[in-house]
C-alpha atoms as a PDB file:
ATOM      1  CA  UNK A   1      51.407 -54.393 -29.264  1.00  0.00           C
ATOM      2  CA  UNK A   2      53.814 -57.202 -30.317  1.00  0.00           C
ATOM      3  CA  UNK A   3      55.137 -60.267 -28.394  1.00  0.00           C
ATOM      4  CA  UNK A   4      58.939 -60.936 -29.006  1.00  0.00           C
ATOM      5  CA  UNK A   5      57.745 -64.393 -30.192  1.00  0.00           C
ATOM      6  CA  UNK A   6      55.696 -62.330 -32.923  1.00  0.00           C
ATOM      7  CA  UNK A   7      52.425 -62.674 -31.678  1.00  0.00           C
ATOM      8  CA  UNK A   8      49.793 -60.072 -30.557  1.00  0.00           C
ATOM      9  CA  UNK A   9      49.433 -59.210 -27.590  1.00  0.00           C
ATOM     10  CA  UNK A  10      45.818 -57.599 -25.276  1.00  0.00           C
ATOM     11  CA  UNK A  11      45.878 -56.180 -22.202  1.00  0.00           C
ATOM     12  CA  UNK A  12      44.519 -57.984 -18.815  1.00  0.00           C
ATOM     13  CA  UNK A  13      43.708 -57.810 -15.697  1.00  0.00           C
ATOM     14  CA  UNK A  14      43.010 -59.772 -12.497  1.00  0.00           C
ATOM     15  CA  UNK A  15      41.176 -57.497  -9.447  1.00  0.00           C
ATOM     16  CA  UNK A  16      40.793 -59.248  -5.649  1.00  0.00           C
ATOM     17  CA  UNK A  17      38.200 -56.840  -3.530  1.00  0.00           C
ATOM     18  CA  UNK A  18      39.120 -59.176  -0.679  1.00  0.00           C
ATOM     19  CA  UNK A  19      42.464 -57.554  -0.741  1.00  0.00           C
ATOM     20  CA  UNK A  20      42.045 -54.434  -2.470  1.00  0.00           C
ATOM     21  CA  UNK A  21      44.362 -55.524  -4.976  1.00  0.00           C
ATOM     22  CA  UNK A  22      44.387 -54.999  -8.963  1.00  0.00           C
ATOM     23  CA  UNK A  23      47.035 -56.404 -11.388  1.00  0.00           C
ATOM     24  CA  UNK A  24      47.537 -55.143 -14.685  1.00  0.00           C
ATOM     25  CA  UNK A  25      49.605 -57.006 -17.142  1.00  0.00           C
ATOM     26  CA  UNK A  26      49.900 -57.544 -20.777  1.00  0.00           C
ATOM     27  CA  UNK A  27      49.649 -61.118 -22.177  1.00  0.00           C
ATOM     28  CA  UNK A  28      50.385 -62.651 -25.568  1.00  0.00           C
ATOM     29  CA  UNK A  29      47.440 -64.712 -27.311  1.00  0.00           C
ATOM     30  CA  UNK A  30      50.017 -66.766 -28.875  1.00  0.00           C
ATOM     31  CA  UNK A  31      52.533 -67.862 -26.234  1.00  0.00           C
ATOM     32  CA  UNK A  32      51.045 -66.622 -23.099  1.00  0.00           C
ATOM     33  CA  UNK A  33      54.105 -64.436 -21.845  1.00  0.00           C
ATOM     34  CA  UNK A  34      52.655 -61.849 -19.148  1.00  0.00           C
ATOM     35  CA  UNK A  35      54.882 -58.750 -19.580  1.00  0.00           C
ATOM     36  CA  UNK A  36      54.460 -54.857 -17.951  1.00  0.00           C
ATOM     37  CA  UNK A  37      52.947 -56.322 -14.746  1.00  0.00           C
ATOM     38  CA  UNK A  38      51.711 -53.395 -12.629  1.00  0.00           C
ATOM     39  CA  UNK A  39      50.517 -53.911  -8.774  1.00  0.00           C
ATOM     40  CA  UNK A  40      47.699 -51.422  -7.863  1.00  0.00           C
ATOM     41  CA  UNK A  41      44.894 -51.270  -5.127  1.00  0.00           C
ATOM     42  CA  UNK A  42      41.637 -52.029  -5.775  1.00  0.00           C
ATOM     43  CA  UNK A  43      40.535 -48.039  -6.651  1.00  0.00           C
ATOM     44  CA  UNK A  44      43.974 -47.589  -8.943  1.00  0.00           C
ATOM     45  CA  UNK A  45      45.221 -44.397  -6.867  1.00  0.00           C
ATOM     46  CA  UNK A  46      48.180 -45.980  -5.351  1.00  0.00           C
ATOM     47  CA  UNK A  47      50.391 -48.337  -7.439  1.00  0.00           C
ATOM     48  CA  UNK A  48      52.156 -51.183  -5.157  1.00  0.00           C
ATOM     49  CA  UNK A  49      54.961 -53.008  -7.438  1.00  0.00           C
ATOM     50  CA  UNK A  50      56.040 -52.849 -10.891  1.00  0.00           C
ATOM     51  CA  UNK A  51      57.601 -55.848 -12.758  1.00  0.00           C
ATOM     52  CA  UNK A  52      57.722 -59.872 -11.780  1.00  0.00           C
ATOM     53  CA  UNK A  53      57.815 -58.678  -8.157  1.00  0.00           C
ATOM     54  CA  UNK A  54      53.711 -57.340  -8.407  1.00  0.00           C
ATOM     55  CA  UNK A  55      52.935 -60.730 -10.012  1.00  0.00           C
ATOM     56  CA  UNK A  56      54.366 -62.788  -7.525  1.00  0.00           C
ATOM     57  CA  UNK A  57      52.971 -60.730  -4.359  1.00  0.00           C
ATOM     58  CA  UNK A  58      49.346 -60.839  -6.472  1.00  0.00           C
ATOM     59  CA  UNK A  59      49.668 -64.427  -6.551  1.00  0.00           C
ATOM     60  CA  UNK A  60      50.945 -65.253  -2.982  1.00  0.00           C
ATOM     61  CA  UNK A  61      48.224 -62.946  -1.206  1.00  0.00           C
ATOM     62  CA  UNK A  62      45.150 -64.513  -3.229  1.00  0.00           C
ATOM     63  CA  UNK A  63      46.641 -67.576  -3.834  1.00  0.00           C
ATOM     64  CA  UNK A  64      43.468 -70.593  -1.938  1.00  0.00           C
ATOM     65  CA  UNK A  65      44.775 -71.989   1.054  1.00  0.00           C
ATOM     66  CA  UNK A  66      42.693 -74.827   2.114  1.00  0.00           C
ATOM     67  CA  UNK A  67      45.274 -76.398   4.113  1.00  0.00           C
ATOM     68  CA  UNK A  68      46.062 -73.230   6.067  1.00  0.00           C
ATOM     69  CA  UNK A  69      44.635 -74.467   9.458  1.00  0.00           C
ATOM     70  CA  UNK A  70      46.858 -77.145   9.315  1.00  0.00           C
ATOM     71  CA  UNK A  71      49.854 -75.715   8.665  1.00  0.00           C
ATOM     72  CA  UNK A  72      49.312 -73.902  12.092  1.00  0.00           C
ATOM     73  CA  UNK A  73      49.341 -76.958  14.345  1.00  0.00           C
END
């Protein structure tokens, strides 16, 4: 595939066991725009989101929280 920008473009993916999670997404080698983001679980029978919405729950449930203990007090 083609990026709008011209470039080319490979599919990726990112997988968390922890939370049975799998994004797919297509990215472009030359400008780095993620595009046709797709929010499975971890065994790919049940897709969760579609579209910037599966990229941003991806990120917020795997996303380190060190500080999380503190944010609790």
């Amino acid at each position: 595939m083609q990026c709008t920008c011209g470039g080319e473009t490979k599919d990726s993916m990112s997988i968390s066991k922890l939370h049975d999670l799998r994004w797919e997404f297509v990215i472009c080698k030359s400008c780095g725009r993620i595009d046709m983001d797709i929010l499975f679980n971890y065994s790919r029978t049940k897709i969760i989101l579609k579209g910037y919405q599966a990229r941003l729950f991806y990120r917020e449930q795997t996303i380190n929280r060190k500080n999380s203990n503190e944010d609790e007090e």
